[in-house]
C-alpha atoms as a PDB file:
ATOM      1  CA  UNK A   1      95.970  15.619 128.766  1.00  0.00           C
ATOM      2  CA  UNK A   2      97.372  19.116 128.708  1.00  0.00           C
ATOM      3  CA  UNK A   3      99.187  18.911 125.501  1.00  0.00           C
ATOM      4  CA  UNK A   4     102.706  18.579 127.235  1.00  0.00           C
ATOM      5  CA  UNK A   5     104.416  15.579 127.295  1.00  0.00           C
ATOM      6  CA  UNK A   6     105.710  14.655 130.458  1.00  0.00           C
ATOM      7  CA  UNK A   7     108.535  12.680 129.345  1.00  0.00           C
ATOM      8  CA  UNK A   8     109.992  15.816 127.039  1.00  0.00           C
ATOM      9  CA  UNK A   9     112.993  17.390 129.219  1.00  0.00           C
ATOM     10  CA  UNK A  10     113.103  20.071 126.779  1.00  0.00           C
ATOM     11  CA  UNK A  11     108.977  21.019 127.386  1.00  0.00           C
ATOM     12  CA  UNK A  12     109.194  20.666 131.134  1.00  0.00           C
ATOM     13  CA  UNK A  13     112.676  22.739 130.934  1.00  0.00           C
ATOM     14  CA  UNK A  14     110.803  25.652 129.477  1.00  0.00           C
ATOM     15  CA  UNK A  15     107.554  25.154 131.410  1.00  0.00           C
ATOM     16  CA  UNK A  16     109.568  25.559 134.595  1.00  0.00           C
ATOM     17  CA  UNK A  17     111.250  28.557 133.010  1.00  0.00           C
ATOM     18  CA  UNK A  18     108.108  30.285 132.809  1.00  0.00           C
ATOM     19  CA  UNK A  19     106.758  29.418 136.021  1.00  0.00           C
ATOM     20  CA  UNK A  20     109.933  30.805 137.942  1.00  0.00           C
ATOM     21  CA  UNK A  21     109.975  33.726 135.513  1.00  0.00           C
ATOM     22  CA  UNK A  22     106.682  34.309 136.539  1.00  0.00           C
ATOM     23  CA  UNK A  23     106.830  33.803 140.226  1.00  0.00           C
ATOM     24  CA  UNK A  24     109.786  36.437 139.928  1.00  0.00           C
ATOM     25  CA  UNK A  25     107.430  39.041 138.479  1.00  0.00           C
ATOM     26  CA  UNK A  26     105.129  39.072 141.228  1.00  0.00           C
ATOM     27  CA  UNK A  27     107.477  39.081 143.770  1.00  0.00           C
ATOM     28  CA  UNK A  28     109.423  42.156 142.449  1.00  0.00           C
ATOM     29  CA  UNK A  29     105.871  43.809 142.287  1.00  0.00           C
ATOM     30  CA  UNK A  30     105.269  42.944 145.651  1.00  0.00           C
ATOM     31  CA  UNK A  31     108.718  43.950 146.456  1.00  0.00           C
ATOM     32  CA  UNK A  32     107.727  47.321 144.479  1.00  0.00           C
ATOM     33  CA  UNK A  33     104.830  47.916 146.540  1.00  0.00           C
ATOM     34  CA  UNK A  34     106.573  47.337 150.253  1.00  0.00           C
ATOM     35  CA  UNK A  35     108.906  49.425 149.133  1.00  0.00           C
ATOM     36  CA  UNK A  36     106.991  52.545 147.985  1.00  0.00           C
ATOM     37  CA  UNK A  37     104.610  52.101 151.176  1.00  0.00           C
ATOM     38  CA  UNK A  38     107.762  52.564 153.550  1.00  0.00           C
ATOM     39  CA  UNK A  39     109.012  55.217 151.590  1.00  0.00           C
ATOM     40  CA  UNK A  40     105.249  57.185 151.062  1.00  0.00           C
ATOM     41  CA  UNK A  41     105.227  56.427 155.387  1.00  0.00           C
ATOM     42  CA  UNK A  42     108.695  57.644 156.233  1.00  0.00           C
ATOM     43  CA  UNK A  43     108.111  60.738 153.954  1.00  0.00           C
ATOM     44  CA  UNK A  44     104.565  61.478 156.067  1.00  0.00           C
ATOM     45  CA  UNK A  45     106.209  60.954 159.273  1.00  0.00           C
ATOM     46  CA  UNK A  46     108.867  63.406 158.435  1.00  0.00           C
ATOM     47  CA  UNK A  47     106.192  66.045 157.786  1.00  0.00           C
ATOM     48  CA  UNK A  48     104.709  65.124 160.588  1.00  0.00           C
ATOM     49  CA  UNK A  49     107.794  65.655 162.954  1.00  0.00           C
ATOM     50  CA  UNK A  50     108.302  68.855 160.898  1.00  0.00           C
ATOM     51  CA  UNK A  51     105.314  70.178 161.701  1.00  0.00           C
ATOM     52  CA  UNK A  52     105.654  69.087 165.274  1.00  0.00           C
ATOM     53  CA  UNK A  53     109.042  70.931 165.745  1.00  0.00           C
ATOM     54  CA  UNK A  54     108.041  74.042 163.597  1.00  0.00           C
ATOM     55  CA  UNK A  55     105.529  76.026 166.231  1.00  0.00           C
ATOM     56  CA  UNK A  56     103.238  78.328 164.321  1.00  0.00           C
ATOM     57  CA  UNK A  57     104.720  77.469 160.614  1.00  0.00           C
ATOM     58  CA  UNK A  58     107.722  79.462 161.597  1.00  0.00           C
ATOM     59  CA  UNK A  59     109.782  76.863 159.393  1.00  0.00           C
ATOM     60  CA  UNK A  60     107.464  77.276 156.682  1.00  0.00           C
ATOM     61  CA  UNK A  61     107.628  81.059 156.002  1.00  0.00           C
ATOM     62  CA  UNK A  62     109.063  82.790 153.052  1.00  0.00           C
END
């Protein structure tokens, strides 16, 4: 029906090779993501307490 046959180890070998290989992919992307989102929010909330400690952008001058 889908041009595999079901009874070749070798074809359903490599078709689960590809399906793992490709449920790996998206879950380092979506590992990827997480992981730049916590570090884009911990980098705002350190400006954030920066600015909060620094009164009139004391910390900030030159």
């Amino acid at each position: 029906m889908d041009g595999h046959d079901a009874d070749d180890p070798k074809q359903s070998t490599a078709d689960m090779t590809v399906f793992v290989q490709n449920l790996l992919q998206q879950m380092q992307s979506r590992f990827q993501t997480m992981s730049d989102s916590i570090i884009t929010k911990n980098i705002l909330r350190g400006f954030s307490v920066l600015i909060l400690l620094c009164p009139s952008n004391i910390c900030f001058d030159s």
